[in-house]
Structures are given as C-alpha cells and as structure tokens.
Protein backbone atom coordinates (compact mmCIF):
# COMPACT_ATOMS: atom_id res chain seq x y z
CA UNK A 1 42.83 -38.13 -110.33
CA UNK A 2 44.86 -40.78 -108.54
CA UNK A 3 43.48 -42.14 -105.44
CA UNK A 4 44.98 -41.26 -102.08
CA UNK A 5 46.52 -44.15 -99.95
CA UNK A 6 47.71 -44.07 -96.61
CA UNK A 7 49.78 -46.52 -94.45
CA UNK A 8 49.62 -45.79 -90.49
CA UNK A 9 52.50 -45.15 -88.88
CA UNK A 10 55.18 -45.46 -92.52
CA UNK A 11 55.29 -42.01 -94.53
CA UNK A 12 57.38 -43.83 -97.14
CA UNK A 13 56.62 -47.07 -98.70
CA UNK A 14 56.43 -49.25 -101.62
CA UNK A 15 54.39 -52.33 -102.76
CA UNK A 16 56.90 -55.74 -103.64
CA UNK A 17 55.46 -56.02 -106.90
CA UNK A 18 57.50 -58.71 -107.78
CA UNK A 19 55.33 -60.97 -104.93
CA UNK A 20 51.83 -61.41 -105.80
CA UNK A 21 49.35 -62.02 -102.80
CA UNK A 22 45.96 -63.95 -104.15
CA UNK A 23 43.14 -61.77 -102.33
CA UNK A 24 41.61 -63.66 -99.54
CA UNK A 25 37.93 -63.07 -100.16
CA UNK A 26 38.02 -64.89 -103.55
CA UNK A 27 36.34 -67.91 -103.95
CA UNK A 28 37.83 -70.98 -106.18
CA UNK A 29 35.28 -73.51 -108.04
CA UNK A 30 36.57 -76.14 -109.84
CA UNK A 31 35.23 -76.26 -113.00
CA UNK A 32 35.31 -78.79 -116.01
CA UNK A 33 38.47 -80.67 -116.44
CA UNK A 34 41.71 -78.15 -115.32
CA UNK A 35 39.97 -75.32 -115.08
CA UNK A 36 38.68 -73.24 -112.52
CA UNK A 37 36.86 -70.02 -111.95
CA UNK A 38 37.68 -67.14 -109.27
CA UNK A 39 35.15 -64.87 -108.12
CA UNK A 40 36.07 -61.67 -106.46
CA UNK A 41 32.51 -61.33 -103.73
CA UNK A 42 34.34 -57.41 -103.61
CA UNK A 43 33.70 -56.38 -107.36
CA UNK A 44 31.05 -59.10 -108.47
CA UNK A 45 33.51 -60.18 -110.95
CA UNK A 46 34.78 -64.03 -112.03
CA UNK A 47 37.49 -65.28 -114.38
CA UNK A 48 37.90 -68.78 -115.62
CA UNK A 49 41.51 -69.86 -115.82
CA UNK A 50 43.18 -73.18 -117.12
CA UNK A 51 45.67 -75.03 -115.36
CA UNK A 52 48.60 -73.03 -116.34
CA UNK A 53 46.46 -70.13 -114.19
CA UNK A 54 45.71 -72.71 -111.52
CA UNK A 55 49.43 -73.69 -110.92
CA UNK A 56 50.30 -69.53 -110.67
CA UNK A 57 47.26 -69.07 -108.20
CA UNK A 58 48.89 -71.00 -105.77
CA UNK A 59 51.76 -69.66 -105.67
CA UNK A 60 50.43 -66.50 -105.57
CA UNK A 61 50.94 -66.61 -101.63
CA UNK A 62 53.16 -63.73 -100.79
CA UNK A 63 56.51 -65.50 -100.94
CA UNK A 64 57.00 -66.63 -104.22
CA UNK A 65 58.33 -64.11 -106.92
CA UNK A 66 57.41 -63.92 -110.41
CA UNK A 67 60.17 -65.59 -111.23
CA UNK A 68 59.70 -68.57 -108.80
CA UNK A 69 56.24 -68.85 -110.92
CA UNK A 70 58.19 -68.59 -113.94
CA UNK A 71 59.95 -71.15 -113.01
CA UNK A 72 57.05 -73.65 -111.75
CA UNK A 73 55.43 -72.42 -114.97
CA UNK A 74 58.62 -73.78 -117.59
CA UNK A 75 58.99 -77.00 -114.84
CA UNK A 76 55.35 -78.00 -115.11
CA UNK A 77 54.20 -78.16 -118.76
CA UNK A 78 56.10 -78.60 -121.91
CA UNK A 79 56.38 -76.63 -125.08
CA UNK A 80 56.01 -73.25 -123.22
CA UNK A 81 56.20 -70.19 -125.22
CA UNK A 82 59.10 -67.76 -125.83
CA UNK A 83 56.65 -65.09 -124.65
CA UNK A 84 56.12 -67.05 -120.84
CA UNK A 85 58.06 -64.48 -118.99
CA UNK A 86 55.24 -61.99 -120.35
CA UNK A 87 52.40 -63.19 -120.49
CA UNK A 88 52.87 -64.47 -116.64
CA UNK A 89 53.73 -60.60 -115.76
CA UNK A 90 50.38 -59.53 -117.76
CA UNK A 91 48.71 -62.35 -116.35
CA UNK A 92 49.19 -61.16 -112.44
CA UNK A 93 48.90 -57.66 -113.22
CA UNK A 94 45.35 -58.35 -115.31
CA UNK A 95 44.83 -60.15 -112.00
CA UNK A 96 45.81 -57.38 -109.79
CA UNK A 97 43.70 -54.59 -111.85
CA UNK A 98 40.46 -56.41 -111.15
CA UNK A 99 41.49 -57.11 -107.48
CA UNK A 100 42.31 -61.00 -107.56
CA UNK A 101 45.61 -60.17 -106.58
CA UNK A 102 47.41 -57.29 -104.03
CA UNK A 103 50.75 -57.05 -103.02
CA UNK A 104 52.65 -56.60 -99.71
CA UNK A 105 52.85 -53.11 -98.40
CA UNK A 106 56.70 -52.15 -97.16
CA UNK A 107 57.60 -49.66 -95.25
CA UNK A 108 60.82 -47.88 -96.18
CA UNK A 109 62.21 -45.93 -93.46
C-alpha cells in the first residue's frame, strides 16, 4: 500500500519534479581523481559518482530544472550521448528513490 503524506495547512499539492533538491544530511567525500561518493547517514547507503554526477549534484539546489542540468551537462563535456536527456532523468530519479534527492512541496490552492 502507498504511504500516506500530509502537508499542514495545503489539502492539495504537488511535488516540482522537474527541480531536484540534493538532501541536506548527505555527506560528499572526494574520492580518487573526479569522483566522489555520497552517503545518505538516513538509509546507511553511499553511491560513487564521476564528474558528470558531480557537476548535476550541484545543481541539484532547488532552482535549477532538469533541463538547466541538461544543459550544464551538453556545455561541460564533449561527445555526450544521444541518450543525455535520459539518462540525466534516470539519474535524479535513481537518486531520489534512495533519498539523495527530494523535491519542493507546492501547495495548489
């Protein structure tokens, strides 16, 4: 069964899905060369990701959209695949499963 969520005080409301939020409680170590590894202190859980997944962590703020990261993502390295557009959608919603990543709560009134 799904699970229940309430917002005080809005009875109708979405997330902006298109906005990725990076959790605050995760911690960022630098690891060897351009990567780096999050680890979520919530869920016990770390990922390693390489530089392509360093540049979308930071914009992963809130006020950037996907396709602002997109966009950072074609701007910032060469020879970027046809399949970018994916795989940076699956990337922040594999984020977002595993709680790396939320997303802003709107109330629709």
């Amino acid at each position: 069964m799904g699970e229940s969520v309430t917002v005080s005080g809005c009875e109708n409301f979405a997330l902006c899905l298109d906005r990725p939020i990076a959790n605050p409680v995760v911690a960022v170590k630098e690891g060897n060369g351009d990567w780096v590894v999050l680890f979520n202190p919530d869920t016990a859980d770390a990922v390693g990701i390489n530089a392509v997944g360093v540049l979308m962590w930071g914009l992963m703020d809130g006020r950037h959209t996907l396709e602002d990261i997109l966009r950072a993502v074609k701007g910032a390295f060469a020879d970027v695949p046809g399949s970018v557009a994916e795989d940076v959608t699956l990337f922040v919603e594999d984020l977002a499963a595993r709680g790396f990543v939320g997303y802003e709560v709107v109330c629709q009134r």
